[in-house]
Protein backbone atom coordinates (compact mmCIF):
# COMPACT_ATOMS: atom_id res chain seq x y z
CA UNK A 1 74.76 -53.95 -34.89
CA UNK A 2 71.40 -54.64 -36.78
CA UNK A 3 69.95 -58.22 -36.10
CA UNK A 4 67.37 -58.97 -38.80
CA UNK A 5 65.01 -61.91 -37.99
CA UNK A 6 64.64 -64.88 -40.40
CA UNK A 7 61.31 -67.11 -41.27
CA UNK A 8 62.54 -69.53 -38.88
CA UNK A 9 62.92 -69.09 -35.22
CA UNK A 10 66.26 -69.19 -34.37
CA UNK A 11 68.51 -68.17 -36.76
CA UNK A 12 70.09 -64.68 -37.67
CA UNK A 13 71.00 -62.37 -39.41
CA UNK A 14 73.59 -60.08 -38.22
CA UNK A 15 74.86 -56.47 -39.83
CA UNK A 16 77.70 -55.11 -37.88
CA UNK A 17 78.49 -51.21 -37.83
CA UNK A 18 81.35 -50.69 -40.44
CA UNK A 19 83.72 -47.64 -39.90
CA UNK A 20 85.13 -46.89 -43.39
CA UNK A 21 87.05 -44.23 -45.02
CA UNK A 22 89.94 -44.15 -47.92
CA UNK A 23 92.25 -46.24 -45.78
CA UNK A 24 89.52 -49.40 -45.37
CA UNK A 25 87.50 -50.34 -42.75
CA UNK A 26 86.81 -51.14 -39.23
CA UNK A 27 84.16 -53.39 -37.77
CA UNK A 28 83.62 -55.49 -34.68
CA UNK A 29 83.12 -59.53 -35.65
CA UNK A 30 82.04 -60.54 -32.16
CA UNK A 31 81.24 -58.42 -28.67
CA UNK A 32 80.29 -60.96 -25.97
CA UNK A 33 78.11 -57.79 -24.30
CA UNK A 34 76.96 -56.56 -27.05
CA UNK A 35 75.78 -59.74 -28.31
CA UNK A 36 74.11 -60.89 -25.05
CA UNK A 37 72.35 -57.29 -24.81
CA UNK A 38 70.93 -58.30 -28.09
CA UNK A 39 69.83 -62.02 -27.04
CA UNK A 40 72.60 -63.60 -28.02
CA UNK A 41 74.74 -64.60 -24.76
CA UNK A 42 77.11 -67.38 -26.42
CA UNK A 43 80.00 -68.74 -25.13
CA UNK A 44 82.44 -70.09 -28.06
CA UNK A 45 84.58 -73.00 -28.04
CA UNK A 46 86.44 -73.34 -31.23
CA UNK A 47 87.25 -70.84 -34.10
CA UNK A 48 86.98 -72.37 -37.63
CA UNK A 49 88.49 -71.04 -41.48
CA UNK A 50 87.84 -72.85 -44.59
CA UNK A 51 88.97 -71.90 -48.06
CA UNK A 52 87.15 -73.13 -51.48
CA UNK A 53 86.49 -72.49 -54.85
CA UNK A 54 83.57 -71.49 -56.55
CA UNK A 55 81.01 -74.19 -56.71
CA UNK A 56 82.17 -76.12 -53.52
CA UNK A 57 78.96 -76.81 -51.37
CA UNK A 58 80.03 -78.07 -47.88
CA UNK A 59 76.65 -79.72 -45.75
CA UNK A 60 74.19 -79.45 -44.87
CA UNK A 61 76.39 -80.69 -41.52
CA UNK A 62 75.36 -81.11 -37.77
CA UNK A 63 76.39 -83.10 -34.59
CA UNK A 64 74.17 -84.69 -32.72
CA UNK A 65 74.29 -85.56 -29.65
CA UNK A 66 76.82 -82.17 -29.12
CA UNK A 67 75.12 -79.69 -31.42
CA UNK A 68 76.95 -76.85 -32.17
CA UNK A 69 75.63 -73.16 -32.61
CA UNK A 70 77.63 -71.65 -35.05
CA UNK A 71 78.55 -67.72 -35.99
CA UNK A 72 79.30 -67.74 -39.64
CA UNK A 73 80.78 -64.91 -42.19
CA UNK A 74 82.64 -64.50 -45.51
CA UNK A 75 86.03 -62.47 -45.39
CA UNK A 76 87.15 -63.30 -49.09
CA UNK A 77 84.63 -63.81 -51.65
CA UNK A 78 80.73 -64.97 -51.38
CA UNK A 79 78.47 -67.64 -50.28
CA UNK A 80 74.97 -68.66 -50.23
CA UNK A 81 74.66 -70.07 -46.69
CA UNK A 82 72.00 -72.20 -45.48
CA UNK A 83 70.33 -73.31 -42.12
CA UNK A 84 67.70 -76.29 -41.75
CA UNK A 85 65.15 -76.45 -38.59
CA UNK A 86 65.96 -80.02 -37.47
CA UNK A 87 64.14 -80.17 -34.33
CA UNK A 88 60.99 -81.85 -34.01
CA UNK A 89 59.31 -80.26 -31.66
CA UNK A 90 59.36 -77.00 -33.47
CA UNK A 91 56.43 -75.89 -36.40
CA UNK A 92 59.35 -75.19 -38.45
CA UNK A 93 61.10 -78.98 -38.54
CA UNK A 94 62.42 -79.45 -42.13
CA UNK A 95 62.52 -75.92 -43.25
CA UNK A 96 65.28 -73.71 -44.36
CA UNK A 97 66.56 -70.42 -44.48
CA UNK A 98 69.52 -68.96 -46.82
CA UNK A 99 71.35 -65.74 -46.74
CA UNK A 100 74.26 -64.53 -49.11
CA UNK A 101 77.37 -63.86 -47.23
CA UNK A 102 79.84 -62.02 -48.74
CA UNK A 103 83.15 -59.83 -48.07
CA UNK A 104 81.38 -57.36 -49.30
CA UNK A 105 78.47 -57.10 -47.71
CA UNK A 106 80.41 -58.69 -44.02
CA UNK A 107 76.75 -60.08 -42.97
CA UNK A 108 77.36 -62.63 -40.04
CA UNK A 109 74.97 -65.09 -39.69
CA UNK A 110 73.89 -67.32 -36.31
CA UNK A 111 72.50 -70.66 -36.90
CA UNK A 112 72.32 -71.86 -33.34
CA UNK A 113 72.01 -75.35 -32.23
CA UNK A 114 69.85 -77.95 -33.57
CA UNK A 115 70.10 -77.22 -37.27
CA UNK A 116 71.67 -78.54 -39.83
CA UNK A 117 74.54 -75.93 -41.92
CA UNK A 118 75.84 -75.64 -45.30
CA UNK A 119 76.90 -72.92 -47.58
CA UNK A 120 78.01 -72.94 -51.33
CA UNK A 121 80.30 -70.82 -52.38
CA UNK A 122 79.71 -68.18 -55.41
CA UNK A 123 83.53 -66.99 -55.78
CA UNK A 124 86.80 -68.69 -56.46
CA UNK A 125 89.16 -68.28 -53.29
CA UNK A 126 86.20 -67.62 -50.60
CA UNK A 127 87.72 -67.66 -47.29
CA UNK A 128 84.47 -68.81 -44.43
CA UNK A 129 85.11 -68.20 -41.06
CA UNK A 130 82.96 -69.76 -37.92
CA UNK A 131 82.86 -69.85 -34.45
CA UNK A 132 81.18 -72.58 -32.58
CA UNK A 133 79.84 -72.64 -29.07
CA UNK A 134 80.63 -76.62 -28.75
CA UNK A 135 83.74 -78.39 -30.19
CA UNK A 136 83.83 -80.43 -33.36
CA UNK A 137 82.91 -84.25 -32.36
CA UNK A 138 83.72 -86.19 -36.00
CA UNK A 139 81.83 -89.48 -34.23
CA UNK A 140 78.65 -87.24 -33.64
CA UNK A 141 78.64 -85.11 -37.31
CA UNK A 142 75.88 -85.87 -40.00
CA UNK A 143 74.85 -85.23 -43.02
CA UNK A 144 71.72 -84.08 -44.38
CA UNK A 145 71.19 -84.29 -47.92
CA UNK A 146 71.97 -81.05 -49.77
CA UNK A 147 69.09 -82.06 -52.96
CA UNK A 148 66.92 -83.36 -50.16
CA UNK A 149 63.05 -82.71 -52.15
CA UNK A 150 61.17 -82.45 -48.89
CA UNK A 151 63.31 -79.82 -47.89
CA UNK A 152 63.63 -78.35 -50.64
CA UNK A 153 67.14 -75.51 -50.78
CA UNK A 154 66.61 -73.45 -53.24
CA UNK A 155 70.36 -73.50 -54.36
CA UNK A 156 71.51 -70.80 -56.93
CA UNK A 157 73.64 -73.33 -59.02
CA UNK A 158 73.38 -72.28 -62.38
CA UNK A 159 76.40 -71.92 -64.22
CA UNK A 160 77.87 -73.80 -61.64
CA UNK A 161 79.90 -77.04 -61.42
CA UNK A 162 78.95 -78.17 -58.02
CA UNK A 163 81.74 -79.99 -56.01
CA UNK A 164 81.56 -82.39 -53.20
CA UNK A 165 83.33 -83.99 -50.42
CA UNK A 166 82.70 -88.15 -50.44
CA UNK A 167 80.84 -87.15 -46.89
CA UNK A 168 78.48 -84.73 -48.44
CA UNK A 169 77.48 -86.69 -51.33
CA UNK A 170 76.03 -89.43 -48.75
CA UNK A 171 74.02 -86.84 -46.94
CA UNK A 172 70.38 -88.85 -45.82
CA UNK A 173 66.96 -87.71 -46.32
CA UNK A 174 65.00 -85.49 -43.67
CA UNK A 175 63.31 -88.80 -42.69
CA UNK A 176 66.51 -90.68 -42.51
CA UNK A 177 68.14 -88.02 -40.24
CA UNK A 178 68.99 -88.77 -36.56
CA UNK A 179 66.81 -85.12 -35.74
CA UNK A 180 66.59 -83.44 -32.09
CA UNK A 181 63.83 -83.50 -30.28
């Protein structure tokens, strides 16, 4: 497995060894030791699978308090997935980091606790699958703003309808945002 830093402490990117030939493929998702011999000893509490169409953006989502680290890749189709630095204490607060995730290229991606997630997807019928080390808490989830200008997500939206939930379109400002510390 190939773990390729980001500009932001913290997040991931993870390439995992793919055994192919003319009958498909083979590759390991998750390895507890393998993952904790490469810094990343996680223990995971709930398994998550969304479906969407093209031009659904779900986030940019986190709990707080509970904050959940979450291991994130694409098995059908593509996104553009996006992590946000939302602690305070770190040089990095308000900045972002986005990686395309796709079935194609089976990139994982770790956005561990303390940031806020989102991803908008590029293909009709992407299926997103994510594991998170804490469980889902609805009284504890927020919203950042997905547009937010002082963060400033470079979203690749053209020729895209973008679609969102009620939740997501009430997302608050960086400054607005109950952040950790």
């Amino acid at each position: 497995m190939k773990i390729i830093e980001c500009a932001i402490d913290g997040p991931v990117i993870l390439e995992p060894q793919v055994f192919g030939d003319e009958r498909g493929f083979f590759m390991e998702s998750w390895n507890a030791q393998k993952f904790a011999e490469a810094g990343l000893d996680i223990a995971f509490a709930q398994d998550n699978h969304s479906r969407s169409q093209k031009g659904v953006l779900r986030g940019m989502h986190f709990q707080n308090p509970g904050p959940q680290g979450k291991l994130v890749r694409v098995v059908s189709g593509a996104v553009f997935d996006v992590a946000v630095d939302l602690r305070r204490s770190s040089p990095t607060f308000g900045k972002w980091v986005g990686v395309e995730l796709s079935a194609e290229n089976k990139r994982m991606f770790w956005v561990p606790q303390g940031f806020a997630h989102g991803f908008l997807t590029l293909e009709d019928g992407t299926d997103f699958l994510y594991k998170c080390d804490a469980p889902y808490a609805p009284s504890n989830e927020h919203s950042l703003a997905w547009y937010d200008p002082d963060v400033g997500i470079e979203w690749p939206t053209e020729g895209l309808e973008v679609q969102l939930s009620a939740k997501d379109r009430e997302g608050k400002l960086l400054g607005e945002v109950e952040a950790f510390a």
